[in-house]
N, C-alpha and C. Protein backbone atom coordinates (compact mmCIF):
# COMPACT_ATOMS: atom_id res chain seq x y z
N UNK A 1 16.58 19.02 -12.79
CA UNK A 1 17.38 20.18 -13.14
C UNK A 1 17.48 20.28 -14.67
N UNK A 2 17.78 21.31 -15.19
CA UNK A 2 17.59 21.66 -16.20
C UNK A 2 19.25 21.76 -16.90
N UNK A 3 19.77 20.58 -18.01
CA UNK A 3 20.65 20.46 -18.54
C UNK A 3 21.27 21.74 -19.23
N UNK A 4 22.89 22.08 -18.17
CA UNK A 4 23.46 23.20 -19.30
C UNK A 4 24.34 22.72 -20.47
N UNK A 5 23.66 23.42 -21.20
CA UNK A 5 24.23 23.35 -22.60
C UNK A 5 25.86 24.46 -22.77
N UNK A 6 26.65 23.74 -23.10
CA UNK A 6 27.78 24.85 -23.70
C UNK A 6 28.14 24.69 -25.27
N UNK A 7 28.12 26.29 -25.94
CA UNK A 7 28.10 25.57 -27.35
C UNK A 7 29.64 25.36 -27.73
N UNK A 8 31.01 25.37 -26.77
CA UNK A 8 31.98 24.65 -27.40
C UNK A 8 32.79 25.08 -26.15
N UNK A 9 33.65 24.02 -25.88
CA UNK A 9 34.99 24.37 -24.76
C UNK A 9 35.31 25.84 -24.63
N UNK A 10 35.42 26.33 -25.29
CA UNK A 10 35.50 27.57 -25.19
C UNK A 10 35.12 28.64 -24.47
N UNK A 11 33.76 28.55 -24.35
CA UNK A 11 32.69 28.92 -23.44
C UNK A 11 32.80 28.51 -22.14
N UNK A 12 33.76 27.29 -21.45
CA UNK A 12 33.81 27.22 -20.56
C UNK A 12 34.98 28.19 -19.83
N UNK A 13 35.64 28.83 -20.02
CA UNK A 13 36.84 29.54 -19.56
C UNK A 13 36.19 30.37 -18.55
N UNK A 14 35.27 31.11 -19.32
CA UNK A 14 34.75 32.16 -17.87
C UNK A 14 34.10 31.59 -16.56
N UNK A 15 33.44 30.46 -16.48
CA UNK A 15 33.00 29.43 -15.91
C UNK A 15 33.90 29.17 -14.75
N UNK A 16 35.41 29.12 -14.62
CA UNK A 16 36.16 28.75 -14.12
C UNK A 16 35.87 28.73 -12.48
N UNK A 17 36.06 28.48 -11.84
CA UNK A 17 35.38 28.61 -10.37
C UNK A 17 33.98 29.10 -9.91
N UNK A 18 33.35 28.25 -11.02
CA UNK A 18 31.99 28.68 -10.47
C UNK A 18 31.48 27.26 -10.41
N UNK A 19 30.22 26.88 -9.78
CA UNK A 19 29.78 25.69 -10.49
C UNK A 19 28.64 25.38 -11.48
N UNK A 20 28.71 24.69 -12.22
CA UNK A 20 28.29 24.83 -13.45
C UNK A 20 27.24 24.27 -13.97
N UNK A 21 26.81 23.24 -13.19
CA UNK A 21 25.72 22.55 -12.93
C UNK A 21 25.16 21.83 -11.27
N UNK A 22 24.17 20.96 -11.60
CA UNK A 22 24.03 19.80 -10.55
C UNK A 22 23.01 18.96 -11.22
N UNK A 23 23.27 17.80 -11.46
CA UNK A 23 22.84 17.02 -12.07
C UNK A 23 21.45 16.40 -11.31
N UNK A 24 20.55 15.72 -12.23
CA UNK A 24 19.17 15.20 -11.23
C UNK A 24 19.45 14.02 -10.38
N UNK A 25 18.67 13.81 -9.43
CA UNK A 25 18.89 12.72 -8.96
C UNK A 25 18.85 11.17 -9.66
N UNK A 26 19.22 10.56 -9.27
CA UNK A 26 19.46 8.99 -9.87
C UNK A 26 19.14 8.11 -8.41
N UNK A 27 18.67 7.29 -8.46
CA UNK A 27 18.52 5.45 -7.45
C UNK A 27 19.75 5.37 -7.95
N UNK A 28 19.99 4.77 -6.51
CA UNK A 28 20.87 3.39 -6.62
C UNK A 28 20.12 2.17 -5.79
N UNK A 29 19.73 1.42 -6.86
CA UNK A 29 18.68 0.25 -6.18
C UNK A 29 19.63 -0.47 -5.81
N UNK A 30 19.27 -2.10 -4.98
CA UNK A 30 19.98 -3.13 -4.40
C UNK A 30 20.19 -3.68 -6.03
N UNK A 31 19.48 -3.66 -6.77
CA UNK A 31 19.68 -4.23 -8.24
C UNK A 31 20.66 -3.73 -8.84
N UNK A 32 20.95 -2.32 -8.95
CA UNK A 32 22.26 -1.65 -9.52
C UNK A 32 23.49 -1.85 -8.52
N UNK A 33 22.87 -2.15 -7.12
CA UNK A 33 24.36 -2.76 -6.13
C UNK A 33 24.89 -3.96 -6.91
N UNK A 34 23.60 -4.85 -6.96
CA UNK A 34 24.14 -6.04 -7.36
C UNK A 34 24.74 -6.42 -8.42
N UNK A 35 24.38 -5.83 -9.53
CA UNK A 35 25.27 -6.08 -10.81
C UNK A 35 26.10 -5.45 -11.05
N UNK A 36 26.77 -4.08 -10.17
CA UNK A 36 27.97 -3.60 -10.17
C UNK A 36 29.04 -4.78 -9.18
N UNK A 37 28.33 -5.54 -7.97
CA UNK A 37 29.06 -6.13 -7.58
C UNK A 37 29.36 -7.75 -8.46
N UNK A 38 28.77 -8.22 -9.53
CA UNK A 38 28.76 -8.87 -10.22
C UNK A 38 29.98 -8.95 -11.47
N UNK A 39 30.03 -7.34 -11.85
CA UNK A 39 30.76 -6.67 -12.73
C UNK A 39 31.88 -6.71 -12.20
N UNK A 40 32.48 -6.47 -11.03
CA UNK A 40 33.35 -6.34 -10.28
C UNK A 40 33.89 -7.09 -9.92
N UNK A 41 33.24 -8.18 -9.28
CA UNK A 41 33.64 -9.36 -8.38
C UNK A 41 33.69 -9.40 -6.81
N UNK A 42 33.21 -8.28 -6.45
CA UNK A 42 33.22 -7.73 -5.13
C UNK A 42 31.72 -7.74 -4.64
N UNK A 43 31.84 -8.82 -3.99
CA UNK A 43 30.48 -9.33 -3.25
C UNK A 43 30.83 -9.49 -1.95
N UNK A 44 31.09 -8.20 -1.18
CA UNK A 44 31.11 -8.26 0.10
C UNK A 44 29.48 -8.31 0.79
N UNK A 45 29.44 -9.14 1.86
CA UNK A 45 28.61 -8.92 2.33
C UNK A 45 27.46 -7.65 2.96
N UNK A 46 28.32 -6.72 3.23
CA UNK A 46 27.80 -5.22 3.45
C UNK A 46 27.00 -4.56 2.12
N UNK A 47 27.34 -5.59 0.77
CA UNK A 47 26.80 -5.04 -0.10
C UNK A 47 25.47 -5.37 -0.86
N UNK A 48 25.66 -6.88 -0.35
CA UNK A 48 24.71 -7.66 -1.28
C UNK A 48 24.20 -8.48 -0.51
N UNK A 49 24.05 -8.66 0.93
CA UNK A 49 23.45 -9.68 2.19
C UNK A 49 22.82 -8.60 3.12
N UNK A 50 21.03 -8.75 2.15
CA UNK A 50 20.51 -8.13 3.03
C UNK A 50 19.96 -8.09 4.22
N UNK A 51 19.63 -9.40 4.66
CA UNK A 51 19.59 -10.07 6.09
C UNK A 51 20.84 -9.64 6.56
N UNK A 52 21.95 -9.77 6.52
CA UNK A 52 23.20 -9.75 7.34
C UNK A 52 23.41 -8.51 7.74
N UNK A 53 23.27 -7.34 6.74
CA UNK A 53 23.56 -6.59 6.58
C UNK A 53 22.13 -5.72 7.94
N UNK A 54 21.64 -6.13 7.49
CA UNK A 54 20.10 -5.76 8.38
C UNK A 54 20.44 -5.76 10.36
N UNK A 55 21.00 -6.89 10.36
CA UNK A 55 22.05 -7.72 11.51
C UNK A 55 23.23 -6.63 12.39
N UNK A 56 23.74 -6.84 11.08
CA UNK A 56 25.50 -6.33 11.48
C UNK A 56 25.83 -4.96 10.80
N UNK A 57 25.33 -4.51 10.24
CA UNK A 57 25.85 -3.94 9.71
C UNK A 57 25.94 -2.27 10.75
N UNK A 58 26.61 -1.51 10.91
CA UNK A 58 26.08 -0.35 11.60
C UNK A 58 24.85 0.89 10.37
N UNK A 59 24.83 0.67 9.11
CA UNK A 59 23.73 1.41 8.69
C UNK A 59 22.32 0.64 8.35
N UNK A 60 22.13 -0.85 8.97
CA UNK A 60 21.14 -1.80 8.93
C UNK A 60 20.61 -2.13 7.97
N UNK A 61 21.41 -1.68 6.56
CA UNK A 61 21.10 -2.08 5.30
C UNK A 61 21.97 -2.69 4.56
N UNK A 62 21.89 -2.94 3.25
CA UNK A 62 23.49 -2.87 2.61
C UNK A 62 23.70 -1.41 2.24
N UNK A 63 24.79 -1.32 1.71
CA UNK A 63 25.09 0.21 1.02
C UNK A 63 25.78 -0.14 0.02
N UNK A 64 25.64 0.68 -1.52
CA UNK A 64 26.52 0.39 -2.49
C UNK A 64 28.05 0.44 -2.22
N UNK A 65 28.83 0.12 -3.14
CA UNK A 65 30.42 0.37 -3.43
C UNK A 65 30.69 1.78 -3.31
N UNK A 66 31.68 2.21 -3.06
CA UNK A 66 32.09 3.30 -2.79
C UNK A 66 32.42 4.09 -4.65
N UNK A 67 33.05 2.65 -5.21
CA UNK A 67 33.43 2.45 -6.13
C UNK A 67 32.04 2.45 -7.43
N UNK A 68 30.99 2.19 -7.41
CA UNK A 68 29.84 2.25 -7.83
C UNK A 68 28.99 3.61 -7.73
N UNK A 69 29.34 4.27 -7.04
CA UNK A 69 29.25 5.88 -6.59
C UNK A 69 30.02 6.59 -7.42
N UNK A 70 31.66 6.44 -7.42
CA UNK A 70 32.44 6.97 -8.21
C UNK A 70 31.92 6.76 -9.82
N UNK A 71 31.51 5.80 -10.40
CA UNK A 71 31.58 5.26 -11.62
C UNK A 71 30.24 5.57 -12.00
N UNK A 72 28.88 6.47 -11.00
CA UNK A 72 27.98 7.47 -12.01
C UNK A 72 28.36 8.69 -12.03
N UNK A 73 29.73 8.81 -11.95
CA UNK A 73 30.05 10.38 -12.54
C UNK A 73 29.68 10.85 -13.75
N UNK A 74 30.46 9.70 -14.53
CA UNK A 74 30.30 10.06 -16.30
C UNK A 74 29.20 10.32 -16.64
N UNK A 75 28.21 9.66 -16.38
CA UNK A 75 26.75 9.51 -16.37
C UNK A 75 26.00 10.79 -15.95
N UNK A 76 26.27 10.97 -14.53
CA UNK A 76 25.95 12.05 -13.93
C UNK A 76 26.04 13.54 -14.88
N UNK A 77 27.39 13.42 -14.80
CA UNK A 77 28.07 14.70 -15.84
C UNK A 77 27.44 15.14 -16.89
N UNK A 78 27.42 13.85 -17.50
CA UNK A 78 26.58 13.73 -19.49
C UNK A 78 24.94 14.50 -19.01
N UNK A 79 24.83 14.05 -17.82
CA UNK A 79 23.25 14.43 -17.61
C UNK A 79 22.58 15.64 -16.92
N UNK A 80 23.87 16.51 -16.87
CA UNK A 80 24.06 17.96 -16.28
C UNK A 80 24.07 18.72 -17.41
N UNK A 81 25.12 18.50 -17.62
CA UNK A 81 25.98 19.37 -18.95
C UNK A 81 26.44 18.34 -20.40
N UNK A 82 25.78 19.32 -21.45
CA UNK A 82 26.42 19.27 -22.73
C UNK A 82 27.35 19.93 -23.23
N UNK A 83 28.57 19.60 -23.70
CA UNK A 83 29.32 20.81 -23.96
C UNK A 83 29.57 20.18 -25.86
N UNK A 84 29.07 20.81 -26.47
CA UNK A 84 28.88 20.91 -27.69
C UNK A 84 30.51 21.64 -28.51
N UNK A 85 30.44 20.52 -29.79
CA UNK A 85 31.54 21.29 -30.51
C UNK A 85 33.18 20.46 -30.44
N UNK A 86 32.62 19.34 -29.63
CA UNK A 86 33.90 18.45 -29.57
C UNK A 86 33.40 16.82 -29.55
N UNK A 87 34.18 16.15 -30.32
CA UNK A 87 34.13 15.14 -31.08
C UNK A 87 34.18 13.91 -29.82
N UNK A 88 34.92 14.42 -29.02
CA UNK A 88 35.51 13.13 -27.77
C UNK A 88 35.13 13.79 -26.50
N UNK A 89 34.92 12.86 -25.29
CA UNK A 89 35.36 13.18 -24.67
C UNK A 89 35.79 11.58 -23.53
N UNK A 90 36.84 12.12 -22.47
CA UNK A 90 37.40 10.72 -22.04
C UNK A 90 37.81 11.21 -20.12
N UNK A 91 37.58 10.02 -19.95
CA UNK A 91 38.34 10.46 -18.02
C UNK A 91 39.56 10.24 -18.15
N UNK A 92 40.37 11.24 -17.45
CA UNK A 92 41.81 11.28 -17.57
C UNK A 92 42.26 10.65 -16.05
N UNK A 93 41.35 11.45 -15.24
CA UNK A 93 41.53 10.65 -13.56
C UNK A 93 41.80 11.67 -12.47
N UNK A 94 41.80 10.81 -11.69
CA UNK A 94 41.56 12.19 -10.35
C UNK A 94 43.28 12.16 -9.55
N UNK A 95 42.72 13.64 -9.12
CA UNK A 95 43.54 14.28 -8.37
C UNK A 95 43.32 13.88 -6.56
N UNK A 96 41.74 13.81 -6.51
CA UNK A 96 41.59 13.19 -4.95
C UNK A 96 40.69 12.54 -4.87
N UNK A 97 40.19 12.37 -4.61
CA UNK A 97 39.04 11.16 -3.79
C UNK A 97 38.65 10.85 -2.60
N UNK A 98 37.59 11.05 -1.84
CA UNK A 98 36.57 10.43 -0.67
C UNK A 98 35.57 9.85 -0.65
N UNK A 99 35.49 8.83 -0.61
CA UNK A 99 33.93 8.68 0.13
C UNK A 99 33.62 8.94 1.22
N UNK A 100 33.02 9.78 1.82
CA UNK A 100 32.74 10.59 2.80
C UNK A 100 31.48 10.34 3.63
N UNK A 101 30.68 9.11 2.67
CA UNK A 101 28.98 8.88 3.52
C UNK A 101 29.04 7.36 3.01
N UNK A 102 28.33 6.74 3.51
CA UNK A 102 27.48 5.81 2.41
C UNK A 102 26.07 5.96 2.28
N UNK A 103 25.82 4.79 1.21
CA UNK A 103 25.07 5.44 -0.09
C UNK A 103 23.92 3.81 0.33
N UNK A 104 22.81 3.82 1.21
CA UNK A 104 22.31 2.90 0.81
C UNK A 104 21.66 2.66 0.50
N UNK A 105 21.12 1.57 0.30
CA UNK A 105 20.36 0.76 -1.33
C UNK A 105 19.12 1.49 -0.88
N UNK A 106 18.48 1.80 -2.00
CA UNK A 106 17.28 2.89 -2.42
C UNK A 106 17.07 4.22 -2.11
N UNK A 107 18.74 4.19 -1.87
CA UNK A 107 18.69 6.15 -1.96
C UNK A 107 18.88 6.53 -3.56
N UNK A 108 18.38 7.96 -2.89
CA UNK A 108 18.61 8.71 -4.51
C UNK A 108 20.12 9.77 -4.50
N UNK A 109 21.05 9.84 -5.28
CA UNK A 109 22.06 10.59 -5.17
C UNK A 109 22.25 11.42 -6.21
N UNK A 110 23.11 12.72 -6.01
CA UNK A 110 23.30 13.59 -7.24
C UNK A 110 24.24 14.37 -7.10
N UNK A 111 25.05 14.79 -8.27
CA UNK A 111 26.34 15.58 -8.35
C UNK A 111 26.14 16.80 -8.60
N UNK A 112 26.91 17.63 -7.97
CA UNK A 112 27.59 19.05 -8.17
C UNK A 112 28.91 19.57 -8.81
N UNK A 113 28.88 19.76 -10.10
CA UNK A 113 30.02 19.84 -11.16
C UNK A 113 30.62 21.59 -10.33
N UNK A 114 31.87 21.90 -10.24
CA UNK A 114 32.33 22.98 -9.68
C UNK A 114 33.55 22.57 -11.07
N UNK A 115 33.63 24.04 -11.64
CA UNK A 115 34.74 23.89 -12.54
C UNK A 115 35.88 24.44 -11.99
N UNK A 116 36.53 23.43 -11.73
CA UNK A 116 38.04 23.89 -10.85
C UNK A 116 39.25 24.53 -11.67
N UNK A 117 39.65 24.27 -12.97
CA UNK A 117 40.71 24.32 -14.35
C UNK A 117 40.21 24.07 -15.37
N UNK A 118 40.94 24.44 -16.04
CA UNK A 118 40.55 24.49 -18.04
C UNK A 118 41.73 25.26 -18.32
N UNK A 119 42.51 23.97 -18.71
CA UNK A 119 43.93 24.16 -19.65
C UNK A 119 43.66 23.83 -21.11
N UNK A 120 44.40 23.92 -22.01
CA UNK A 120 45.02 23.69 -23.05
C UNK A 120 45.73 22.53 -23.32
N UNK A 121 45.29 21.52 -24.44
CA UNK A 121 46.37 20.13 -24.41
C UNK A 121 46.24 20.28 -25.78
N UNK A 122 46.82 19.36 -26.49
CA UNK A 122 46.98 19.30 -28.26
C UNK A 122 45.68 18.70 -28.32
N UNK A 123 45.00 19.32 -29.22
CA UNK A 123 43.59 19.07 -29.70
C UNK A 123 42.02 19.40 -29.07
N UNK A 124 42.44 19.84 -27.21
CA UNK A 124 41.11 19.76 -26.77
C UNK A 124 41.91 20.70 -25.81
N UNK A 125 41.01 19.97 -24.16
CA UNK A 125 40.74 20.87 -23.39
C UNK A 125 41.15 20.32 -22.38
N UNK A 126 42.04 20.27 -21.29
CA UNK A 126 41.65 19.29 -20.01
C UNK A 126 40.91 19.94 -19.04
N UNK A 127 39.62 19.57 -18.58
CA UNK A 127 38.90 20.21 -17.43
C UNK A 127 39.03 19.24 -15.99
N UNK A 128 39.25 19.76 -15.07
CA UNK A 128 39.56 19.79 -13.62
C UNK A 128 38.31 20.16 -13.23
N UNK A 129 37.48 19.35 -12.62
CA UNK A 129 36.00 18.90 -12.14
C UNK A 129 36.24 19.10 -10.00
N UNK A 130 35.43 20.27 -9.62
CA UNK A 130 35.32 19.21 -8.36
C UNK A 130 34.29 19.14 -8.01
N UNK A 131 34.01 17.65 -7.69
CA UNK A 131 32.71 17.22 -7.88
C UNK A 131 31.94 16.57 -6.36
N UNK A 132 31.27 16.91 -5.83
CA UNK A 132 30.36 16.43 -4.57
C UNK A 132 29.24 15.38 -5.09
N UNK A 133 28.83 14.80 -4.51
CA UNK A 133 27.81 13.69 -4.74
C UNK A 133 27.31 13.98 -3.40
N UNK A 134 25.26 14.19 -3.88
CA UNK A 134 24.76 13.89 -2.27
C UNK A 134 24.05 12.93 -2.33
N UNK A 135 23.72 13.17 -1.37
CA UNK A 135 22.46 11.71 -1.07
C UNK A 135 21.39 12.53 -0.62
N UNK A 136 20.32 12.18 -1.08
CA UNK A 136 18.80 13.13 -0.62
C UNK A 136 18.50 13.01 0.57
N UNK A 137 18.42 14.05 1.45
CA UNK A 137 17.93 13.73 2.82
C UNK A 137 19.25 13.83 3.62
N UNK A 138 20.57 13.89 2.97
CA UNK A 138 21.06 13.87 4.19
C UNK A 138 22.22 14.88 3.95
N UNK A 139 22.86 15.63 4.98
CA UNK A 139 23.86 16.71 4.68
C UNK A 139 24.91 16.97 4.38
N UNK A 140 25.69 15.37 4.76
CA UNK A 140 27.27 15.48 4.63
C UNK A 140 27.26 14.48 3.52
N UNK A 141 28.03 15.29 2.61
CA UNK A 141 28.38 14.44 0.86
C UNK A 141 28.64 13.26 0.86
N UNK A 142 28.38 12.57 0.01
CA UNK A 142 28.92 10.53 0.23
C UNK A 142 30.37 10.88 -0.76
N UNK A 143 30.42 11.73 -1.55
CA UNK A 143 31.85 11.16 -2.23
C UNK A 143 32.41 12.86 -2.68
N UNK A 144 33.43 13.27 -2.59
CA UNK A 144 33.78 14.57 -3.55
C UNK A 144 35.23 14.39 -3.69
N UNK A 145 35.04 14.31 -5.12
CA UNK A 145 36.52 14.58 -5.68
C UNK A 145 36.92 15.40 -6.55
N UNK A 146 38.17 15.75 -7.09
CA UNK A 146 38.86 16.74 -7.94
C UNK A 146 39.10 15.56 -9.17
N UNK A 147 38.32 15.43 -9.97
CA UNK A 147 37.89 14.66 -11.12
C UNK A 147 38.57 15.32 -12.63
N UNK A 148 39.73 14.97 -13.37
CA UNK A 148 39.76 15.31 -14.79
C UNK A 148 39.49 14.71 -15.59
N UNK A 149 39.07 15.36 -16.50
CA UNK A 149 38.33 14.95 -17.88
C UNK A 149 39.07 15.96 -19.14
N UNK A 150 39.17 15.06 -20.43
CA UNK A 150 39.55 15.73 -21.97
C UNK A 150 38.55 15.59 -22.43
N UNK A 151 38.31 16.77 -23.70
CA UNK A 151 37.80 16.81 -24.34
C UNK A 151 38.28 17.51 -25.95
N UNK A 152 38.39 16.64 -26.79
CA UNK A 152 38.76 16.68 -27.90
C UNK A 152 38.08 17.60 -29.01
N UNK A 153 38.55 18.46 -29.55
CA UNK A 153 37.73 19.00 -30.72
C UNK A 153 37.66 18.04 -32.28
């Protein structure tokens, strides 16, 4: 997909309930499972035992963190959209949250930015994100939340 550019917060106002991008796909290899579960400390077996997981598991693989899904937003986002003309920008935090699928190891996944709000704060902007994550190949979203983010001039 082809990165939208905005040349300053500003430009996002009319935007407001539309969506505004969708970012390219990304892997999530067993390698990016594993060193998020490393990072974490969360080495459940469903995540990182691929024999077991092969076994017991009901999707016969491992599947990443739910939490490891959530945390290529930023990433995701940066790799949709530029919004030009501000110095910062930071996660403020969500309003909801699901994981709704899982995500397993050597799928490819990708976000859908929907601009939900765009207020006014001292210095920037707060934007209200709602955001879907899919997984290629399959129909029902692994994660969508109502995601905020600042952005500072």
């Amino acid at each position: 997909m082809a990165k939208v550019v905005i040349a300053n917060v500003a430009q996002l106002k009319p935007l407001v309930g539309t969506e505004v991008a969708v970012s390219d796909w990304i892997a999530v290899s067993q390698e990016r499972i594993d060193g998020f579960a490393d990072a974490t400390e969360d080495h459940q077996w469903i995540h990182i035992d691929r024999e077991r997981a092969a076994r017991e598991s009901p999707y016969r693989t491992t599947v990443a963190h739910g939490f490891l899904t959530l945390s290529l937003l930023p990433h995701l986002l940066g790799q949709a959209i530029d919004i030009e003309g501000s110095r910062l920008g930071i996660n403020y935090g969500l309003n909801r949250l699901r994981f709704t699928g899982p995500v397993p190891a050597g799928s490819r996944v990708r976000a859908r930015f929907r601009l939900a709000a765009l207020e006014g704060i001292p210095g920037g902007v707060q934007i209200t994100w709602n955001v879907t994550v899919e997984r290629e190949g399959e129909a029902k979203p692994v994660l969508v939340a109502e995601w905020i983010t600042r952005r500072h001039e």
